[in-house]
Protein backbone atom coordinates (compact mmCIF):
# COMPACT_ATOMS: atom_id res chain seq x y z
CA UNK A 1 -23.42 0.33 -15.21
CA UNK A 2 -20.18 -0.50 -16.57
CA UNK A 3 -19.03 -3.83 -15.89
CA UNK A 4 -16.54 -3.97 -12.19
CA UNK A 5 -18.05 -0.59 -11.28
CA UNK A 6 -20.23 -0.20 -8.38
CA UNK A 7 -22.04 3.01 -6.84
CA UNK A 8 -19.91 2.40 -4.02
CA UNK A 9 -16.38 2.55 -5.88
CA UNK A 10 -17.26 5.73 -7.77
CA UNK A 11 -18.29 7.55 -4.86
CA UNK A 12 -14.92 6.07 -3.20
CA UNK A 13 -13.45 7.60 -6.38
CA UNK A 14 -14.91 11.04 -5.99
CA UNK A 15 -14.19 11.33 -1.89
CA UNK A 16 -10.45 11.11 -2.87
CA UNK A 17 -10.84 14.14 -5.44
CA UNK A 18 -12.42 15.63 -1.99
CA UNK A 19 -9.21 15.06 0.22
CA UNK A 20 -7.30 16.32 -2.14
CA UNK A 21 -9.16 20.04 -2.57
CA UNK A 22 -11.71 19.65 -5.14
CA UNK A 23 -15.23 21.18 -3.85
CA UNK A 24 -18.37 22.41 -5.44
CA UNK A 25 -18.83 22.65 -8.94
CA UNK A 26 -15.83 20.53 -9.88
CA UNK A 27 -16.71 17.72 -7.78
CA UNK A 28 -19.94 17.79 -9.24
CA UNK A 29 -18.64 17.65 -12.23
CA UNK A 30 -16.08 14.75 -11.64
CA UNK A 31 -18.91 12.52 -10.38
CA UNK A 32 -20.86 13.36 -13.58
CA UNK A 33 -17.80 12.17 -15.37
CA UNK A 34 -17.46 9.01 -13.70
CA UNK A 35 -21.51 8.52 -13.80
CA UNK A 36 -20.68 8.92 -18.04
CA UNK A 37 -17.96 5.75 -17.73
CA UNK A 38 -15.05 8.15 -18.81
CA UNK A 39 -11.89 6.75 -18.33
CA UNK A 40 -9.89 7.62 -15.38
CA UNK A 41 -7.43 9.22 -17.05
CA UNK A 42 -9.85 11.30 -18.90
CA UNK A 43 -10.95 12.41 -15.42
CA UNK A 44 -7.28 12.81 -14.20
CA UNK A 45 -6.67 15.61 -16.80
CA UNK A 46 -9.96 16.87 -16.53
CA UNK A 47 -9.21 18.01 -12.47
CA UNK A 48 -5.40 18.56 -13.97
CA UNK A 49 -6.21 20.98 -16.01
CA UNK A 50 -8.59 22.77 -13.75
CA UNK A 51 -6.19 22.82 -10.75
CA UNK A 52 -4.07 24.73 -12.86
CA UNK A 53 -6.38 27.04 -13.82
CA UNK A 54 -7.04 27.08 -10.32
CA UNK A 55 -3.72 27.65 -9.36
CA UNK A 56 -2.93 30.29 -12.62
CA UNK A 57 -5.90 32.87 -10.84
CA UNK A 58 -5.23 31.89 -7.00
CA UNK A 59 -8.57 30.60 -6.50
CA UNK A 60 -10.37 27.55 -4.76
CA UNK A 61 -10.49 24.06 -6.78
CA UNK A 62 -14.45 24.63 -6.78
CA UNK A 63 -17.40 26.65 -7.09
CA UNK A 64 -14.67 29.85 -8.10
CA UNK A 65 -13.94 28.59 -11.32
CA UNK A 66 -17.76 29.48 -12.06
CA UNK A 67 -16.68 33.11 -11.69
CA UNK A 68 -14.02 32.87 -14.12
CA UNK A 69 -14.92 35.20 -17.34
CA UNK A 70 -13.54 35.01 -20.69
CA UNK A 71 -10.46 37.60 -20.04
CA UNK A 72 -9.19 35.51 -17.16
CA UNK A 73 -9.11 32.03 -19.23
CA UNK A 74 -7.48 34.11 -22.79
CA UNK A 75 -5.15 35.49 -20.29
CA UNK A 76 -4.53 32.14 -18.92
CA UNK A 77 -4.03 30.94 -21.86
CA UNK A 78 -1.06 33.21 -23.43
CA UNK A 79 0.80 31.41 -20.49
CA UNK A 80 0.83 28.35 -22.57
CA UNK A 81 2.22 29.44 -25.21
CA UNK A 82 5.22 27.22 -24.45
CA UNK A 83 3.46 24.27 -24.37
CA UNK A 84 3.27 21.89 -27.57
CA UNK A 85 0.31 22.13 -29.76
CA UNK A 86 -0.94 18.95 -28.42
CA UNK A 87 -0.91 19.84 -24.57
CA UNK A 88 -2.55 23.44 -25.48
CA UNK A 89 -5.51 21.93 -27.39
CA UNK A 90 -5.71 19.34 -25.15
CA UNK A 91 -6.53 22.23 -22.24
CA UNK A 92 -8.72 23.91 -24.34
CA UNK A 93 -10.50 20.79 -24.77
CA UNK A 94 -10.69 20.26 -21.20
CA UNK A 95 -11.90 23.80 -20.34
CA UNK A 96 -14.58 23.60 -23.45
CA UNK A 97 -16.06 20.74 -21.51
CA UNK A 98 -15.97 21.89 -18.14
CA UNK A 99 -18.27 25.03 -19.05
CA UNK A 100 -19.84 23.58 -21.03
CA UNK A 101 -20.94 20.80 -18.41
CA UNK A 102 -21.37 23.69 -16.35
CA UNK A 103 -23.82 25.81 -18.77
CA UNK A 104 -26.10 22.67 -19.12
CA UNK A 105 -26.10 22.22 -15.45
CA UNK A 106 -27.91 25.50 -15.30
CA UNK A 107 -24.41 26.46 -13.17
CA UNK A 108 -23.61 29.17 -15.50
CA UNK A 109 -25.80 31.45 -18.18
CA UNK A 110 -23.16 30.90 -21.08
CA UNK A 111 -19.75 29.61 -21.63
CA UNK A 112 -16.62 31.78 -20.97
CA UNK A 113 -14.69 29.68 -23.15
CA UNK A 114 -16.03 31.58 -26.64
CA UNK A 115 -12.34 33.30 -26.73
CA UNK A 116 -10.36 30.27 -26.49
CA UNK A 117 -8.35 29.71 -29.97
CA UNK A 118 -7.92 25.86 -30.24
CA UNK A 119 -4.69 25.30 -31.68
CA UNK A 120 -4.54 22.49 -34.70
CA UNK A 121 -3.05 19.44 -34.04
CA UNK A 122 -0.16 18.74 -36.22
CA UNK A 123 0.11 15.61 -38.52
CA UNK A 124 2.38 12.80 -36.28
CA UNK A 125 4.02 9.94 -37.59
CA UNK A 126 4.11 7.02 -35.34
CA UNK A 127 7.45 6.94 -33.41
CA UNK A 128 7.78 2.58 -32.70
CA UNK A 129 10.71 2.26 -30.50
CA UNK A 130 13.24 0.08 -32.04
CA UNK A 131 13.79 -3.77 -32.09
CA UNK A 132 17.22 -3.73 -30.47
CA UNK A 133 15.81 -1.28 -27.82
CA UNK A 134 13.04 -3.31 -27.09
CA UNK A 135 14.67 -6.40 -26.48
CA UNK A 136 17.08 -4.41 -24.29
CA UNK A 137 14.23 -3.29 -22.38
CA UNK A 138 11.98 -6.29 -21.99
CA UNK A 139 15.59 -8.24 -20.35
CA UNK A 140 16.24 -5.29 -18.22
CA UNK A 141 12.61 -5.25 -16.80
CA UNK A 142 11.33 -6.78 -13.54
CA UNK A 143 8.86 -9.27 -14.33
CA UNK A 144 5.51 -7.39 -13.19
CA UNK A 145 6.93 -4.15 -15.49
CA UNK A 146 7.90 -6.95 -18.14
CA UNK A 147 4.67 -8.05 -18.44
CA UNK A 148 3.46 -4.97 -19.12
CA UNK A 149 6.04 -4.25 -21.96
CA UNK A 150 5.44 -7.06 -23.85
CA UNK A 151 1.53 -6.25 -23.88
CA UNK A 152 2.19 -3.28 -25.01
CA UNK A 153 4.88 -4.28 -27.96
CA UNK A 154 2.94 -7.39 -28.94
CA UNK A 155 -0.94 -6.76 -28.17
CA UNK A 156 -0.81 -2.98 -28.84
CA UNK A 157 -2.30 -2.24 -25.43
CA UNK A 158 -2.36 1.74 -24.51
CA UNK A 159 -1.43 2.83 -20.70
CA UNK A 160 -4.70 3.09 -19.43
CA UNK A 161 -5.88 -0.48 -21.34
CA UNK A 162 -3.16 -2.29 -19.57
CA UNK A 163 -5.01 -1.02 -15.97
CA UNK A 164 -8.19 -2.18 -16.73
CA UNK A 165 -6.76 -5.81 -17.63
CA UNK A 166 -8.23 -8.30 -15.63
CA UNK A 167 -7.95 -11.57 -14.96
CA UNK A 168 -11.17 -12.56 -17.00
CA UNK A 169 -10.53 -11.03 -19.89
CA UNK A 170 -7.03 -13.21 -20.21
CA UNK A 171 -8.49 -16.22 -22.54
CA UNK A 172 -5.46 -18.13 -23.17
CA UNK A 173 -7.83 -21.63 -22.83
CA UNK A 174 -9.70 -20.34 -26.74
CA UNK A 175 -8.87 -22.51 -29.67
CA UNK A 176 -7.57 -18.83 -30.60
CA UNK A 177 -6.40 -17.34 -27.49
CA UNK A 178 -7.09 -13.58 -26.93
CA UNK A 179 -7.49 -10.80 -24.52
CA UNK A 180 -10.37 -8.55 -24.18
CA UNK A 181 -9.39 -5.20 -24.36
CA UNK A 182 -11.43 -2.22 -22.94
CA UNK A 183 -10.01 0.55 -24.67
CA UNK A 184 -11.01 4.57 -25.19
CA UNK A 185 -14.76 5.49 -24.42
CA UNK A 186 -15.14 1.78 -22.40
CA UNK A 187 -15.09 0.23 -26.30
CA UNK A 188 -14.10 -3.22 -25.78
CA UNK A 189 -11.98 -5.10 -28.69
CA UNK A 190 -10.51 -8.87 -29.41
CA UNK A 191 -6.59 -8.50 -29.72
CA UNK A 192 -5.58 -12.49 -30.62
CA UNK A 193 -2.16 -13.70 -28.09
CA UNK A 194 0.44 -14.55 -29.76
CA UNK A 195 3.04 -17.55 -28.68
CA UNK A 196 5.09 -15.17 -27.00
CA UNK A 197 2.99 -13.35 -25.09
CA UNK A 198 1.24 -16.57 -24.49
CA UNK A 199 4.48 -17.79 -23.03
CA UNK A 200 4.83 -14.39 -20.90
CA UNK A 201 1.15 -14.77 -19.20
CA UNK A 202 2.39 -18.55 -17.83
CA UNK A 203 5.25 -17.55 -16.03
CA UNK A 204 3.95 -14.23 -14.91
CA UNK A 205 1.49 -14.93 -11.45
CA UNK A 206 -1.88 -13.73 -12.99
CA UNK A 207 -4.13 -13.40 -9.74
CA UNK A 208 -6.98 -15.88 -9.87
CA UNK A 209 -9.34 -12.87 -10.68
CA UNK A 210 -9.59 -9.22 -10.91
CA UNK A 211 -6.94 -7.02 -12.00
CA UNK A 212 -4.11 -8.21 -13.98
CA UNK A 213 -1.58 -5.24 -12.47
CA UNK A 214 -3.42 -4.57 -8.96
CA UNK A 215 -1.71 -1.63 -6.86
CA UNK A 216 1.06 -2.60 -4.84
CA UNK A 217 1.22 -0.01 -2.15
CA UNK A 218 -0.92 -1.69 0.40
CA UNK A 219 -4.37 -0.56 -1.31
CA UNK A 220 -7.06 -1.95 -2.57
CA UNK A 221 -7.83 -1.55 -5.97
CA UNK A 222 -5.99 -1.55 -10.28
CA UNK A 223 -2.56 -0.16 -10.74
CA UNK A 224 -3.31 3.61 -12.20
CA UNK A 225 -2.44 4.52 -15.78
CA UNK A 226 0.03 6.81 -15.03
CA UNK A 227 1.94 4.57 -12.31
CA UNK A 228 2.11 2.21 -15.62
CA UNK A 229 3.69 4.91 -17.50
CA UNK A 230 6.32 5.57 -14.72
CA UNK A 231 7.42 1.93 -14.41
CA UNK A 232 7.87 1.66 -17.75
CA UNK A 233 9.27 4.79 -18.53
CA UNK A 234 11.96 4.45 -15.83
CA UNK A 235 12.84 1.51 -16.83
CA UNK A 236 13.22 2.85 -20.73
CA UNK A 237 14.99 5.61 -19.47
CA UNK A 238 17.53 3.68 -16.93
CA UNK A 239 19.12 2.07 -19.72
CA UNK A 240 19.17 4.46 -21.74
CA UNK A 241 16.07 4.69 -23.68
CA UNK A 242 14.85 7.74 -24.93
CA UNK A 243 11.35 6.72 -25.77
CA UNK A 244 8.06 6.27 -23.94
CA UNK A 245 5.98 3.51 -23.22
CA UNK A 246 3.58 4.48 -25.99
CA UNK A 247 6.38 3.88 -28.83
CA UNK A 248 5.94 0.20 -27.67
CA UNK A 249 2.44 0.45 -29.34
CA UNK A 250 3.37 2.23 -32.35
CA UNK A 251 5.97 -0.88 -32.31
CA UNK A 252 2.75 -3.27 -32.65
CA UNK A 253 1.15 -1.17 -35.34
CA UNK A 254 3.70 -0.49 -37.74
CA UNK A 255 5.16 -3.87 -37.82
CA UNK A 256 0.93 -5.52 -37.75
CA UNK A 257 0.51 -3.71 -40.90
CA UNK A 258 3.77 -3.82 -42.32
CA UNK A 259 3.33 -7.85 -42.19
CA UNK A 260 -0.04 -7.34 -43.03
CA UNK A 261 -1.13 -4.49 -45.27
CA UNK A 262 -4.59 -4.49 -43.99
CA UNK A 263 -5.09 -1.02 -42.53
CA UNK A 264 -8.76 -2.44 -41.27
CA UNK A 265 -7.41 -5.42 -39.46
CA UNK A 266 -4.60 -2.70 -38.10
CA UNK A 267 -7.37 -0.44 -36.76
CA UNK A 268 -9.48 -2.92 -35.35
CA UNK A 269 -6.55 -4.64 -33.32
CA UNK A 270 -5.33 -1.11 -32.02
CA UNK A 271 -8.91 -0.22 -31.26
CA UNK A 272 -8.92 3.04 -33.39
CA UNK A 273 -11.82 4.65 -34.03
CA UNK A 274 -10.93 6.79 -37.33
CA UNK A 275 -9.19 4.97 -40.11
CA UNK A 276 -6.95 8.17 -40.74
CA UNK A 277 -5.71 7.26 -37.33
CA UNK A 278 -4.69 4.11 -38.63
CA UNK A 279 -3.11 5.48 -42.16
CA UNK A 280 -0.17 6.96 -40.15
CA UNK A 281 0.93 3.61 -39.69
CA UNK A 282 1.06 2.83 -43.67
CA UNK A 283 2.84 5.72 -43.89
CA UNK A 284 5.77 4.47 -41.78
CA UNK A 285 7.40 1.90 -43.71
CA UNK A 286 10.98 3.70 -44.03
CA UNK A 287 12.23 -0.35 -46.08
CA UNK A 288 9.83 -0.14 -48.57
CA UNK A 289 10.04 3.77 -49.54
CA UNK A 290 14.41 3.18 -48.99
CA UNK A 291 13.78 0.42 -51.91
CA UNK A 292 11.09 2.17 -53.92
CA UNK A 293 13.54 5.23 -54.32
CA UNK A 294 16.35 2.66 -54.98
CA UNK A 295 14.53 1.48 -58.05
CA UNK A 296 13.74 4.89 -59.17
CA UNK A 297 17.89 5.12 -59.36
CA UNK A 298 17.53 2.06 -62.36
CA UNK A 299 15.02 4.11 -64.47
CA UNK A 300 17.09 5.65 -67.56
CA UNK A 301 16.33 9.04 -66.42
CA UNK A 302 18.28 8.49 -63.19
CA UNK A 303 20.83 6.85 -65.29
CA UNK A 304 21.65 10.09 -67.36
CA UNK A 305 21.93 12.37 -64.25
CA UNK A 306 25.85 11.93 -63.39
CA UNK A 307 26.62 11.74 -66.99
CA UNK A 308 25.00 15.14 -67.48
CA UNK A 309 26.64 16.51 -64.67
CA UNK A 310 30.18 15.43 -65.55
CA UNK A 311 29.49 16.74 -68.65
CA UNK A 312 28.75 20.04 -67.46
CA UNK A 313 31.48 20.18 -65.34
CA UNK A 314 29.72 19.41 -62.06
CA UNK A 315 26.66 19.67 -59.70
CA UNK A 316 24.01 22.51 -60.98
């Protein structure tokens, strides 16, 4: 059993998916989920998804879904059409495992997801919010949100990563101090603290244990991913920042490995699992391609170009 978790919490966890409509099948399948150690926000867009579908064909957030046949979900699925390619694949995903769950379970006889095209991801650059806009944002932050800024911009930590933070895995005592970093599929990973985060973590009021960013409206319990997104967002977006909390980590990578060039050290820190994952963030080093096609203007072929075109009486 994962560390912190406890029979008790995950059935605590699967009552609320109860109260708020789920039944039958789905809840079945939510505790297997969280019997697995999937990430709460893995489940969150699991019982997303499938309240849409829900929703999309007028039917209960349960044992209906199992009477949903292929024609229903391709029909469902032209309605997304305005979604990005991300958000569709990431439904089909989500629908692919659901049946799929379901067909194992001995639930269903096959999967009605056969006729569900999976759209291809399309290559992404990272997109690191900028140095002036992160310094505007880390002043304009309340201290709990500014906390979670700066371990995102300097430690790399993802959304969900800074939720599971807890107290223990702060170890700012180390020779080396570092934070322990449960990341996607429970992985755990060493991301070394810096002097300025170091100097963040004093004056912020860590708790004496358990969650770093507990809730703060009256319950029990870790701050949810997507309340961290929110309070960070807003706070982006209040002064005037387009970008997301998630540009703060491409912040951390691209500048790691442009100090670095080690794409393994990169990967490691930022907890990916594929080095192609990684390679995106070699690829965004806009300095060092501005001055590598600046020196290709010195070679004696560039040098000929606006003679040639002078001499042919302008720009072929």
């Amino acid at each position: 059993m994962a560390r912190g978790v406890s029979s008790t919490s995950e059935a605590a966890k699967v009552s609320e998916w109860a109260d708020r409509g789920a039944s039958g099948a789905v809840l079945k399948h939510l505790a297997w989920m969280q019997l697995r150690g999937l990430a709460p926000i893995t489940v969150y867009h699991r019982v997303l998804c499938l309240r849409r579908l829900a929703a999309h064909l007028d039917v209960g957030l349960g044992d209906d879904l199992l009477m949903v046949d292929s024609a229903d979900l391709e029909g469902w699925q032209d309605t997304l059409a305005g979604r990005s390619p991300a958000s569709r694949h990431a439904i089909v995903v989500n629908m692919r495992e659901f049946y799929a769950w379901a067909v194992r379970s001995k639930l269903l006889l096959e999967t009605p997801t056969g006729g569900l095209v999976l759209p291809k991801l399309p290559h992404r650059l990272p997109r690191p919010i900028s140095e002036a806009d992160l310094q505007l944002a880390i002043a304009s932050a309340p201290p709990r949100v500014r906390l979670m800024l700066v371990l995102a911009a300097f430690c790399g930590l993802r959304a969900m990563e800074l939720a599971q933070l807890d107290r223990e895995d702060v170890k700012e005592t180390l020779a080396t101090p570092l934070l322990i970093v449960r990341g996607k599929g429970d992985k755990e990973r060493i991301v070394p603290l810096s002097s300025r985060v170091l100097l963040e973590l004093r004056i912020h009021d860590l708790p004496q244990r358990g969650p770093v960013f507990p809730r703060e409206d009256g319950q029990a319990g870790r701050c949810k991913p997507w309340t961290i997104s929110h309070l960070c967002n807003e706070v982006l977006h209040d002064v005037g920042i387009p970008d997301t909390l998630h540009s703060l980590r491409h912040y951390f990578g691209t500048v790691m490995y442009s100090m670095s060039k080690d794409l393994l050290m990169v990967g490691a820190t930022m907890g990916h699992s594929s080095p192609g994952t990684t390679a995106g963030y070699a690829a965004w080093s806009p300095a060092a391609a501005a001055a590598a096609v600046e020196a290709l203007a010195g070679t004696a072929a560039a040098a000929v170009c606006p003679l040639r075109a002078v001499a042919d009486g302008g720009e072929g």
